[in-house]
C-alpha atoms as a PDB file:
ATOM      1  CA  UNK A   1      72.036  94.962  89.285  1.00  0.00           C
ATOM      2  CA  UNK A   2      69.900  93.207  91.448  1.00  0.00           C
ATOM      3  CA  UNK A   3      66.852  94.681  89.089  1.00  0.00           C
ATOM      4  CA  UNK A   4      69.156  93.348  86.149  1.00  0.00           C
ATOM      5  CA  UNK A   5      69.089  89.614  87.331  1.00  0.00           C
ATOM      6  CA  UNK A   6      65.211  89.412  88.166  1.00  0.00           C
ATOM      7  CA  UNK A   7      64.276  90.775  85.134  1.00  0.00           C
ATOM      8  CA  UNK A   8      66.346  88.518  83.110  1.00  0.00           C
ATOM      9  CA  UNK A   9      65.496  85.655  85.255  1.00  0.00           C
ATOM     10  CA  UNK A  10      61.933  86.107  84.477  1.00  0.00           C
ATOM     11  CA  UNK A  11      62.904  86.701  80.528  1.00  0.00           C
ATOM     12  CA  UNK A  12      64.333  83.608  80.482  1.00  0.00           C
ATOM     13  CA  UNK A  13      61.537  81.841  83.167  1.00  0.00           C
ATOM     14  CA  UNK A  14      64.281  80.966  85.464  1.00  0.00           C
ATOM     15  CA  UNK A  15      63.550  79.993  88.674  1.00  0.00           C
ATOM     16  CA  UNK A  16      66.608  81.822  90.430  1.00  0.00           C
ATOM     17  CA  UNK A  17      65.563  82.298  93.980  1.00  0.00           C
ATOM     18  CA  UNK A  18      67.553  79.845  95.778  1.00  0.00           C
ATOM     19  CA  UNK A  19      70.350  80.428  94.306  1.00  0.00           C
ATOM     20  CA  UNK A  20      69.389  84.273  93.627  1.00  0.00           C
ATOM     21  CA  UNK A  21      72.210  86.060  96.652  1.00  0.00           C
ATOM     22  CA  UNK A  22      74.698  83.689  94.871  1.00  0.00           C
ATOM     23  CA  UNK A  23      73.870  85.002  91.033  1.00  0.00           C
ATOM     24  CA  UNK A  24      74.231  88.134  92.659  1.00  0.00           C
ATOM     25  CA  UNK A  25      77.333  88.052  94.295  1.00  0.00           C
ATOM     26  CA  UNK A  26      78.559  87.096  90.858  1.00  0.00           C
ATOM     27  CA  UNK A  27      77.845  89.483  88.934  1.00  0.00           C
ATOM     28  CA  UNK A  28      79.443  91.809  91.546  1.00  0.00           C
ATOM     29  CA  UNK A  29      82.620  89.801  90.962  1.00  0.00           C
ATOM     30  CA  UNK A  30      82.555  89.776  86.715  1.00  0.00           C
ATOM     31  CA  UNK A  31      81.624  93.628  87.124  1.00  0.00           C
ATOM     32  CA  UNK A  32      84.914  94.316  89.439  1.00  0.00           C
ATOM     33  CA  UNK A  33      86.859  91.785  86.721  1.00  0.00           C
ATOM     34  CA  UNK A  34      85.378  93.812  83.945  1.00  0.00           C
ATOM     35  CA  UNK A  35      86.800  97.139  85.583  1.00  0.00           C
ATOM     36  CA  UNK A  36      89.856  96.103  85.863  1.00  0.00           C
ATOM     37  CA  UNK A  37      89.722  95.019  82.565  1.00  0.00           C
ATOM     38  CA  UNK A  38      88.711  98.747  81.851  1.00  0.00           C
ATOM     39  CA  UNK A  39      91.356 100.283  83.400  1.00  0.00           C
ATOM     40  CA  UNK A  40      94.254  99.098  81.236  1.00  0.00           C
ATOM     41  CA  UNK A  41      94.621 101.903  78.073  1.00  0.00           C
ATOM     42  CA  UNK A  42      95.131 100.286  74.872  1.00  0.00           C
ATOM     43  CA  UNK A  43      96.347 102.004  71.966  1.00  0.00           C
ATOM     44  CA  UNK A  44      95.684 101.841  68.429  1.00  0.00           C
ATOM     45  CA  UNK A  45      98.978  99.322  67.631  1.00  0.00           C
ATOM     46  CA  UNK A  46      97.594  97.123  70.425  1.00  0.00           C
ATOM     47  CA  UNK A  47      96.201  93.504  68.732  1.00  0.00           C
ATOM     48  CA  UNK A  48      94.072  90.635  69.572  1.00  0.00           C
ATOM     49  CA  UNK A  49      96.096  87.852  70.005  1.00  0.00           C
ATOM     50  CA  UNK A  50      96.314  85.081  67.285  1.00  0.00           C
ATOM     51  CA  UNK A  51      93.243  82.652  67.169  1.00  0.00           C
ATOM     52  CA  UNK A  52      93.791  78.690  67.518  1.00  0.00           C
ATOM     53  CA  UNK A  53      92.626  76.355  64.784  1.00  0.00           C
ATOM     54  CA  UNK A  54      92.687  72.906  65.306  1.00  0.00           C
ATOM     55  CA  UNK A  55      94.635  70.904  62.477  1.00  0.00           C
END
């Protein structure tokens, strides 16, 4: 991950270093989130929900 975030830092010539052990420490977090995410089986009757539209 860590690989990830330098990489795409330097894509995007952002200057991440001080906040670099932050910007990894979230990622951690969204990649647990996203796994738990995972983990929950949806079936083929299962729909998005409805989308808002402002009047």
């Amino acid at each position: 991950m860590a690989a990830y975030v330098d990489a795409s830092a330097v894509a995007l010539g952002l200057s991440i270093a001080p906040w670099r052990d932050g910007v990894l420490r979230y990622f951690a977090l969204a990649a647990d989130m996203n796994a738990i995410v995972d983990a929950y089986p949806l079936v083929a009757h299962d729909e998005s929900a409805e989308t808002f539209v402002p009047a």
